[in-house]
Protein backbone atom coordinates (compact mmCIF):
# COMPACT_ATOMS: atom_id res chain seq x y z
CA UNK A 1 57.10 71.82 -72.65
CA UNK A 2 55.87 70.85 -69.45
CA UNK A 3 54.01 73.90 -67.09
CA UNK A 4 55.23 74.17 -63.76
CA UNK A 5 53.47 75.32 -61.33
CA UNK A 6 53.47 78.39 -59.41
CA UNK A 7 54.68 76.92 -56.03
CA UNK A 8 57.18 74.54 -57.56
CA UNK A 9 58.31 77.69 -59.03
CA UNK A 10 58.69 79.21 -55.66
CA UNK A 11 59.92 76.31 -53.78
CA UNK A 12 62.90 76.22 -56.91
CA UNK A 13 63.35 80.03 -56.40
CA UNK A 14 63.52 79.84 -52.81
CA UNK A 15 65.51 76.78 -51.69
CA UNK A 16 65.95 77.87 -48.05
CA UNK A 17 62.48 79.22 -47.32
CA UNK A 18 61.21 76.75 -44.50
CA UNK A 19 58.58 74.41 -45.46
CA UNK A 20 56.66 74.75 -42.04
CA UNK A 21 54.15 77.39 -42.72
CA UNK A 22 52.95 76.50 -46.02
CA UNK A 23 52.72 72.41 -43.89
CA UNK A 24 50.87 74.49 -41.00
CA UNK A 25 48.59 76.10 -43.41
CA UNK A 26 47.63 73.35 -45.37
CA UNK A 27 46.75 71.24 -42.37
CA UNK A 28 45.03 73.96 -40.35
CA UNK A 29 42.68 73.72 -43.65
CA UNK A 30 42.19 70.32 -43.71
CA UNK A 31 41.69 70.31 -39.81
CA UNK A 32 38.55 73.02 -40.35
CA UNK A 33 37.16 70.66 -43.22
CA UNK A 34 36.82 67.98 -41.23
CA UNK A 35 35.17 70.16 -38.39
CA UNK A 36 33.09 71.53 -40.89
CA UNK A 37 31.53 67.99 -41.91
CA UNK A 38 29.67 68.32 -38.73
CA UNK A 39 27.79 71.30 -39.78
CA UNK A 40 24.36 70.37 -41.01
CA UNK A 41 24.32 70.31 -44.99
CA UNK A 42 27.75 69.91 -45.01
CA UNK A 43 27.95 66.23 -44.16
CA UNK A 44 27.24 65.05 -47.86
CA UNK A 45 31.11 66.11 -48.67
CA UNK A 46 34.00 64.88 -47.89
CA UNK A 47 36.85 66.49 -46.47
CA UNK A 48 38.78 66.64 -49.47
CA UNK A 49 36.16 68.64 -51.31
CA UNK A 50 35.80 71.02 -48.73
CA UNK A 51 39.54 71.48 -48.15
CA UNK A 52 39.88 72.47 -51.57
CA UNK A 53 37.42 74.87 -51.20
CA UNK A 54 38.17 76.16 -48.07
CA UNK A 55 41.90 76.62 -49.78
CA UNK A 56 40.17 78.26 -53.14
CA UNK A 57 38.33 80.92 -50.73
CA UNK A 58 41.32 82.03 -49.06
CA UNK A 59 43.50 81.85 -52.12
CA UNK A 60 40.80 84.07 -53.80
CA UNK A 61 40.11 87.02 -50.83
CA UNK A 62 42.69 87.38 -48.77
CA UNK A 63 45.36 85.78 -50.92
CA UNK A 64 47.89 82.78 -50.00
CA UNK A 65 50.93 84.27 -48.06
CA UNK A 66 54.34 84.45 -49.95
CA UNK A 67 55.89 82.31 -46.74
CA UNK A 68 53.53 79.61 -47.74
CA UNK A 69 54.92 78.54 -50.64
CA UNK A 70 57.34 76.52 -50.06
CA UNK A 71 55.34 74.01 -47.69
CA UNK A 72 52.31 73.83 -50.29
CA UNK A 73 54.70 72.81 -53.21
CA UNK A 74 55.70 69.98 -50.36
CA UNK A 75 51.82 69.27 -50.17
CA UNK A 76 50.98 68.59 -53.43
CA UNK A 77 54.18 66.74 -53.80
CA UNK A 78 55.19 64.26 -50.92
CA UNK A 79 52.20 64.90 -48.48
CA UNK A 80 49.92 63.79 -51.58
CA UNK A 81 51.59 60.41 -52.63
CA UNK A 82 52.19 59.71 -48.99
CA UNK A 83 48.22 59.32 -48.43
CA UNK A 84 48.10 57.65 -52.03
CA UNK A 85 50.50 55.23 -50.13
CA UNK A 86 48.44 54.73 -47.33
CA UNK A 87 44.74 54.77 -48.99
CA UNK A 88 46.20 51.28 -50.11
CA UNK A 89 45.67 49.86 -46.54
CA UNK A 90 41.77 50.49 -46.51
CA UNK A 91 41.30 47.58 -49.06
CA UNK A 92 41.91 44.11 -49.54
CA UNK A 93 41.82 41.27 -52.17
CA UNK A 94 39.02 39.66 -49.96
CA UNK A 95 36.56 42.63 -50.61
CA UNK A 96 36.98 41.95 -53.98
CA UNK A 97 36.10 38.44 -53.58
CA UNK A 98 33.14 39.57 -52.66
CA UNK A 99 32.16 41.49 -55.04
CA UNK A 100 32.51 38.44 -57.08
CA UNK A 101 33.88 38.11 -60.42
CA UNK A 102 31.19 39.38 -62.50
CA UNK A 103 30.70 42.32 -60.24
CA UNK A 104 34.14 43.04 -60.63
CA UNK A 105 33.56 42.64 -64.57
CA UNK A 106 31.01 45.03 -64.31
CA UNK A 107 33.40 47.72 -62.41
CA UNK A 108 36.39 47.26 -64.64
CA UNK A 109 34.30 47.80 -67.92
CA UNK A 110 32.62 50.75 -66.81
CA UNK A 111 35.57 52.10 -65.56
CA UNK A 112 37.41 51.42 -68.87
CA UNK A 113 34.55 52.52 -71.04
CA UNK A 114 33.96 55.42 -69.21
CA UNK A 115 37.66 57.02 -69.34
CA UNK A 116 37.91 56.05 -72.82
CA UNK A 117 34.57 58.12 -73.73
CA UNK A 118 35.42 60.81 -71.74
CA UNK A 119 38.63 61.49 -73.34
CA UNK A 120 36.57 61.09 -76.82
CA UNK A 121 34.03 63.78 -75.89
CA UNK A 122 36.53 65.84 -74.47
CA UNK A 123 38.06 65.70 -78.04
CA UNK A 124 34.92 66.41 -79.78
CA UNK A 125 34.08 69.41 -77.40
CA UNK A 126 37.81 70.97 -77.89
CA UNK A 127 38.48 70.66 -73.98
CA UNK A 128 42.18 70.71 -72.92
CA UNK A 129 43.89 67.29 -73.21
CA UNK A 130 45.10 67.76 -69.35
CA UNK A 131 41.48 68.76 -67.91
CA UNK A 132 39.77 65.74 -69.71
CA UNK A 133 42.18 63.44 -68.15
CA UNK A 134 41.28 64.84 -64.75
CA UNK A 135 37.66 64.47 -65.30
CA UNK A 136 37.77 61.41 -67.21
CA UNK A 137 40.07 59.37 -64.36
CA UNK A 138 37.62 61.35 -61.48
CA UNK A 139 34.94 60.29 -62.64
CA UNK A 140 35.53 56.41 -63.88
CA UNK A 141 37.11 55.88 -60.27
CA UNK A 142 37.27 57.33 -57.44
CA UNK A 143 36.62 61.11 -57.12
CA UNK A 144 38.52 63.84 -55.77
CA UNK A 145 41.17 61.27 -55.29
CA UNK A 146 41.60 59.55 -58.15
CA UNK A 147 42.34 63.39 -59.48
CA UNK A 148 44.93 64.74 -57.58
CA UNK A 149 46.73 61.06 -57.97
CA UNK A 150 46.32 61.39 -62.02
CA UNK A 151 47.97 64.43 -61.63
CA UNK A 152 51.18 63.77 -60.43
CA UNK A 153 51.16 62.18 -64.07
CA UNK A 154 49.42 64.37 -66.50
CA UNK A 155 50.94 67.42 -65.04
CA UNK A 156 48.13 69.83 -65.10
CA UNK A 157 47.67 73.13 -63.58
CA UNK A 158 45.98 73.79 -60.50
CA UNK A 159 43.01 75.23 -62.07
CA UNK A 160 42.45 71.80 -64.06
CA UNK A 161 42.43 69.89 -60.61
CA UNK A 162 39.80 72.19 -59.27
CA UNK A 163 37.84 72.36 -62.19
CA UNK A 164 38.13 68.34 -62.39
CA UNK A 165 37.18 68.17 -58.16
CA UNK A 166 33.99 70.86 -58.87
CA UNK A 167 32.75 68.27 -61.61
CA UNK A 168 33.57 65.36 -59.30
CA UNK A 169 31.75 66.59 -56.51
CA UNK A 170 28.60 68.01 -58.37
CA UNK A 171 27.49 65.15 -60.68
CA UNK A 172 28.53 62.80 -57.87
CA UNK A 173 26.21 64.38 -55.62
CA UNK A 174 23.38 64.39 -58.15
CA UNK A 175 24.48 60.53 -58.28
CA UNK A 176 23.82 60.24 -54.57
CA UNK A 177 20.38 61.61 -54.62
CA UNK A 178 18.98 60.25 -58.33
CA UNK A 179 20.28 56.87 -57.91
CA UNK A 180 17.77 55.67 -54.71
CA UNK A 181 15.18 57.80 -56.36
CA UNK A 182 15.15 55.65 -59.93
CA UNK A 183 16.35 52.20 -58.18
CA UNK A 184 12.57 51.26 -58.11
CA UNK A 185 12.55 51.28 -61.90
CA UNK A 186 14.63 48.58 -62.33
CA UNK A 187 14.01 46.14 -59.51
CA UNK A 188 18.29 45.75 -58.99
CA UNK A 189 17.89 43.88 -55.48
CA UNK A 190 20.18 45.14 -52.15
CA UNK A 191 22.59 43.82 -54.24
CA UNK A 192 22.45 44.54 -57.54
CA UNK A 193 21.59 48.40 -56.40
CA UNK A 194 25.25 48.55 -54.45
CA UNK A 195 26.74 47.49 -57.13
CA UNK A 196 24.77 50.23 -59.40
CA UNK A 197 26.17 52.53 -56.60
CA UNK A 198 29.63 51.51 -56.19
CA UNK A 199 30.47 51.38 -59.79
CA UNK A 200 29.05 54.96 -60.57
CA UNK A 201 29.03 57.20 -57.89
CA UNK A 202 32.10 58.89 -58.07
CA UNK A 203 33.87 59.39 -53.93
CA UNK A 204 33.19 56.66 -51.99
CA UNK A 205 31.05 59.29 -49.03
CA UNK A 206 28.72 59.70 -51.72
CA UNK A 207 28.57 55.95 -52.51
CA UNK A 208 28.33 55.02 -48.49
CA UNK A 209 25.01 57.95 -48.53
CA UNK A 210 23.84 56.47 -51.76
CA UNK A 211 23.53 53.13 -50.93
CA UNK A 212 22.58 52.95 -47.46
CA UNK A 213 19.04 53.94 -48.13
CA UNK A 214 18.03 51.14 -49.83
CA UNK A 215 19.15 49.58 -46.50
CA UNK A 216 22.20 47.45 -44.96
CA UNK A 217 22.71 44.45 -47.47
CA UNK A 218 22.66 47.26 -50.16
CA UNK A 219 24.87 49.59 -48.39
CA UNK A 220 27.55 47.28 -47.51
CA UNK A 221 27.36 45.57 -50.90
CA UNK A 222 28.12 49.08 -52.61
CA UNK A 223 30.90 50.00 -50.29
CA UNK A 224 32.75 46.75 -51.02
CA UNK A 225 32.05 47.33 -54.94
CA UNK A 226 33.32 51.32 -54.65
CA UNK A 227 36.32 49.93 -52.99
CA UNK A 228 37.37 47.47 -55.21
CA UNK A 229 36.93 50.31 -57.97
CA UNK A 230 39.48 52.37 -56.01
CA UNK A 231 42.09 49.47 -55.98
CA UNK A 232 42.04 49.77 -60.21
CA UNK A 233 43.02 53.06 -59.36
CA UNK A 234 46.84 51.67 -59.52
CA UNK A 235 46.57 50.15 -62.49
CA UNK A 236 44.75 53.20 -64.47
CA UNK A 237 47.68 55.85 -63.44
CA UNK A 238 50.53 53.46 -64.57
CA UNK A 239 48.59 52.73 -67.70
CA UNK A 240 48.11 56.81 -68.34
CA UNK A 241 52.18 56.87 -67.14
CA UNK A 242 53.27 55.08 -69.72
CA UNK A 243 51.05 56.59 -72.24
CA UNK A 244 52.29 59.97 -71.24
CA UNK A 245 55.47 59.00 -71.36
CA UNK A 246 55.16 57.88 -75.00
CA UNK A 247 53.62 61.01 -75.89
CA UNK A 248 56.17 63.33 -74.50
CA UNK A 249 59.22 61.23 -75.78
CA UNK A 250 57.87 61.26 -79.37
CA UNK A 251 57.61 65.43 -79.08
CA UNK A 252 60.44 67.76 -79.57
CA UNK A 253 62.54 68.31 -76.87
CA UNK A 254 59.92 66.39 -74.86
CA UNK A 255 60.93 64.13 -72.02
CA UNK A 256 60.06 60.80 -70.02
CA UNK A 257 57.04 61.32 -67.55
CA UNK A 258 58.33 59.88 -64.02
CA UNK A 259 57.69 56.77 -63.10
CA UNK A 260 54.56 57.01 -60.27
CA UNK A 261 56.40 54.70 -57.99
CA UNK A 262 54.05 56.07 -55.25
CA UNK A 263 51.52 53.67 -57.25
CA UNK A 264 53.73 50.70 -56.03
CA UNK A 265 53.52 51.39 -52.70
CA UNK A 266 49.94 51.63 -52.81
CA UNK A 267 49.87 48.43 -54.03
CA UNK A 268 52.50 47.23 -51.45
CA UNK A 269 50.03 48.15 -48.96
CA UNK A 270 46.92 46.50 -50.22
CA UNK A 271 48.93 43.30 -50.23
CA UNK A 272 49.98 44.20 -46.31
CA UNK A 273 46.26 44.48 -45.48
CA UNK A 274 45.22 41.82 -47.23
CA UNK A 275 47.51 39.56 -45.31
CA UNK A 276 45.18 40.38 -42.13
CA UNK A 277 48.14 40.77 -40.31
CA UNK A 278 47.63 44.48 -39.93
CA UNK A 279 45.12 44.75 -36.40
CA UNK A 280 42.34 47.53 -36.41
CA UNK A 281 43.65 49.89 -33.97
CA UNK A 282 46.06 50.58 -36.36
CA UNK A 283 43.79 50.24 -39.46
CA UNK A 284 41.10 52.77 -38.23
CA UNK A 285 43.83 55.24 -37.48
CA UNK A 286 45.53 55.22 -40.56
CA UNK A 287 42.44 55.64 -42.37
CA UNK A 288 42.13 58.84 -40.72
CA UNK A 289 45.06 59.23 -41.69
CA UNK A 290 44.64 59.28 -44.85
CA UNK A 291 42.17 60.92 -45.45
CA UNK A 292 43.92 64.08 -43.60
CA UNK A 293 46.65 63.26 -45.42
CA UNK A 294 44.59 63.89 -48.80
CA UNK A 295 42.57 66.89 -47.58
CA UNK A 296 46.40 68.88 -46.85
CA UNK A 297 46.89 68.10 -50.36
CA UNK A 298 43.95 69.40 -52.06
CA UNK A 299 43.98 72.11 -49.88
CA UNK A 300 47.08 73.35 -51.01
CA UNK A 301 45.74 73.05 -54.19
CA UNK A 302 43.24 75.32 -53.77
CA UNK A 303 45.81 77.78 -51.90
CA UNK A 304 46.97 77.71 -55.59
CA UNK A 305 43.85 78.49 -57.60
CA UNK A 306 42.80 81.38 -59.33
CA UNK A 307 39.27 81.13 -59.66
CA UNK A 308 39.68 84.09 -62.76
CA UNK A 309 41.74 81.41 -64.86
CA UNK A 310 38.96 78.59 -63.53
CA UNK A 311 36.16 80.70 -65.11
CA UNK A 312 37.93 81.04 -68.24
CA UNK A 313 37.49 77.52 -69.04
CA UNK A 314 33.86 78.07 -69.78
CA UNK A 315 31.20 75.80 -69.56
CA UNK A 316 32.99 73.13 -72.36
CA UNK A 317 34.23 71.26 -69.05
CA UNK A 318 30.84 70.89 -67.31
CA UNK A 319 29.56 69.39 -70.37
CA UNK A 320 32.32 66.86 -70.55
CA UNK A 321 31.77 66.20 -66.52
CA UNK A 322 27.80 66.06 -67.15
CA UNK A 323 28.51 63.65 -70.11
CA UNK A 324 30.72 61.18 -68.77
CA UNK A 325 28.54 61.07 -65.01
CA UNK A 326 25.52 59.91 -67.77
CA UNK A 327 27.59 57.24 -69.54
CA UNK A 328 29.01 55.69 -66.65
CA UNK A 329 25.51 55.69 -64.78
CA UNK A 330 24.31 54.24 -67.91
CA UNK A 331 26.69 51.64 -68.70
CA UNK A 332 27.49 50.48 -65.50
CA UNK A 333 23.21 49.80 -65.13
CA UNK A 334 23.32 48.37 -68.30
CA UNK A 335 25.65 45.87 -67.65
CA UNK A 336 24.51 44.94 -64.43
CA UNK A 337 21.09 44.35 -66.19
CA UNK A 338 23.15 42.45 -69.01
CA UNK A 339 24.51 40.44 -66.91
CA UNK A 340 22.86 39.50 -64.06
CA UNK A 341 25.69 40.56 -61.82
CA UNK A 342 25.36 40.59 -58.17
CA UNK A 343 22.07 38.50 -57.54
């Protein structure tokens, strides 16, 4: 049976409530979170992750206002896929040109490898089915992101997002700081280290911090490489759609997971940017965008988390996160290595 959550539950209960507070919350959170980047220490995370904990911290003191409801369901519903839409204007099929194809090699196996091991360990450690997902797509793509847009699929409860964002954003900033630390070791190149970056840091502000100190070539190399792993972010979700879908139509009384035709329109708009068509003042703008667009949604999320039911997961979760950052650090290097990629 599939779990609804508590402000689709309101929003079904409440069919007139006005949608404009819970909107008006949510984006007065993500509107501190990007103030907040600005605060020293603070810079390292992206909006998104401190939306969602800005949301969390309110949800979990002063509580999230009964009025509210109704515009966060619309949040983590419309507001979310509408940003999905639009992330699919920062790329192109030029950057991945660039990256060349047996960079691009390098990012689809690790991606592959990685989700597929994660949901293998999260078997072996007995972690939800839901929650692994989260973590698994997180961390083989693209963060926080990648996340809330696997969950429009999988379904899972608020707590599993945050859970899945906490692991995101922890072993990704670990990422950030080893990786230019242990780059020496290996003798990569500007290029071959972006690519390290790109393919295993997990949100693309820790990727840009990451790679940038082993200097420009590096820096823009890993940029391109992290954003050509977001655009297999389309492919992954309708992959894990139809896979749901399977799964819940062979179950009792289970039904067809919807289509994520969101995902489309992503891809609709990488093929608009990639015509070059699209000019920058309106590309820099939308990014923005975006990315506000994103932080509402994970903000509302967090306007929906109990951080009781988040500690109840235990530690089986962290382990999972910790294992699958080390395998995709590892295999991504190794094939890199392997194959010479990027020189």
């Amino acid at each position: 049976m599939t779990e609804t959550s508590p402000s689709a539950r309101a929003l079904a209960s409440r069919p007139t409530q006005s949608i404009w507070p819970g909107l008006l919350l949510a984006a007065m959170i993500a509107g501190l979170a990007f103030v907040l980047r600005f605060v020293p220490g603070l810079g390292m995370l992206s909006p998104l992750i401190l939306a969602i904990l800005l949301g969390m911290t309110l949800r979990n003191t002063l509580g999230t206002p009964e009025a509210a409801q109704a515009g966060i369901a619309i949040s983590m519903r419309l507001v979310l896929r509408a940003g999905i839409i639009l992330m699919g204007l920062q790329l192109t099929l030029g950057q991945v040109a660039q990256v060349g194809w047996l960079g691009v090699a390098v990012i689809a196996l690790s991606l592959v490898l990685t989700f597929g091991f994660t949901i293998w360990l999260g078997r072996v450690l007995r972690v939800d089915a839901k929650l692994t997902q989260l973590i698994a797509a997180g961390t083989s793509i693209c963060g926080a992101s990648a996340v809330i847009a696997t969950n429009t699929v999988t379904r899972g409860r608020d707590e599993d997002v945050a859970y899945a964002v906490a692991c995101v954003t922890i072993f990704g900033s670990l990422a950030m700081i080893l990786l230019p630390l242990t780059e020496s070791w290996f003798a990569l190149g500007p290029r071959g280290f972006g690519l390290w970056a790109g393919a295993s840091i997990h949100e693309v502000a820790q990727v840009v911090a990451a790679a940038f100190q082993r200097g420009d070539e590096a820096g823009q190399f890993g940029t391109i490489a992290k954003l050509t792993r977001v655009m297999m972010l389309a492919p992954m979700i309708l992959c894990l759609g139809v896979f749901v879908a399977r799964r819940r139509g062979g179950q009792s009384g289970g039904g067809k997971a919807p289509i994520p035709w969101f995902v489309f329109g992503f891809i609709a708009m990488v093929g608009v940017a990639s015509t070059g068509w699209v000019p920058e003042a309106v590309l820099d703008p939308a990014t923005g965008v975006t990315q506000f667009l994103l932080a509402m949604a994970l903000a509302a999320m967090g306007l929906e988390t109990d951080l009781r039911k988040l500690a109840a997961a235990g530690l089986r979760p962290a382990l999972l996160g910790a294992g699958a950052w080390v395998f995709i650090m590892g295999i991504s290097l190794g094939l890199i290595v392997l194959t010479g990629a990027a020189r």
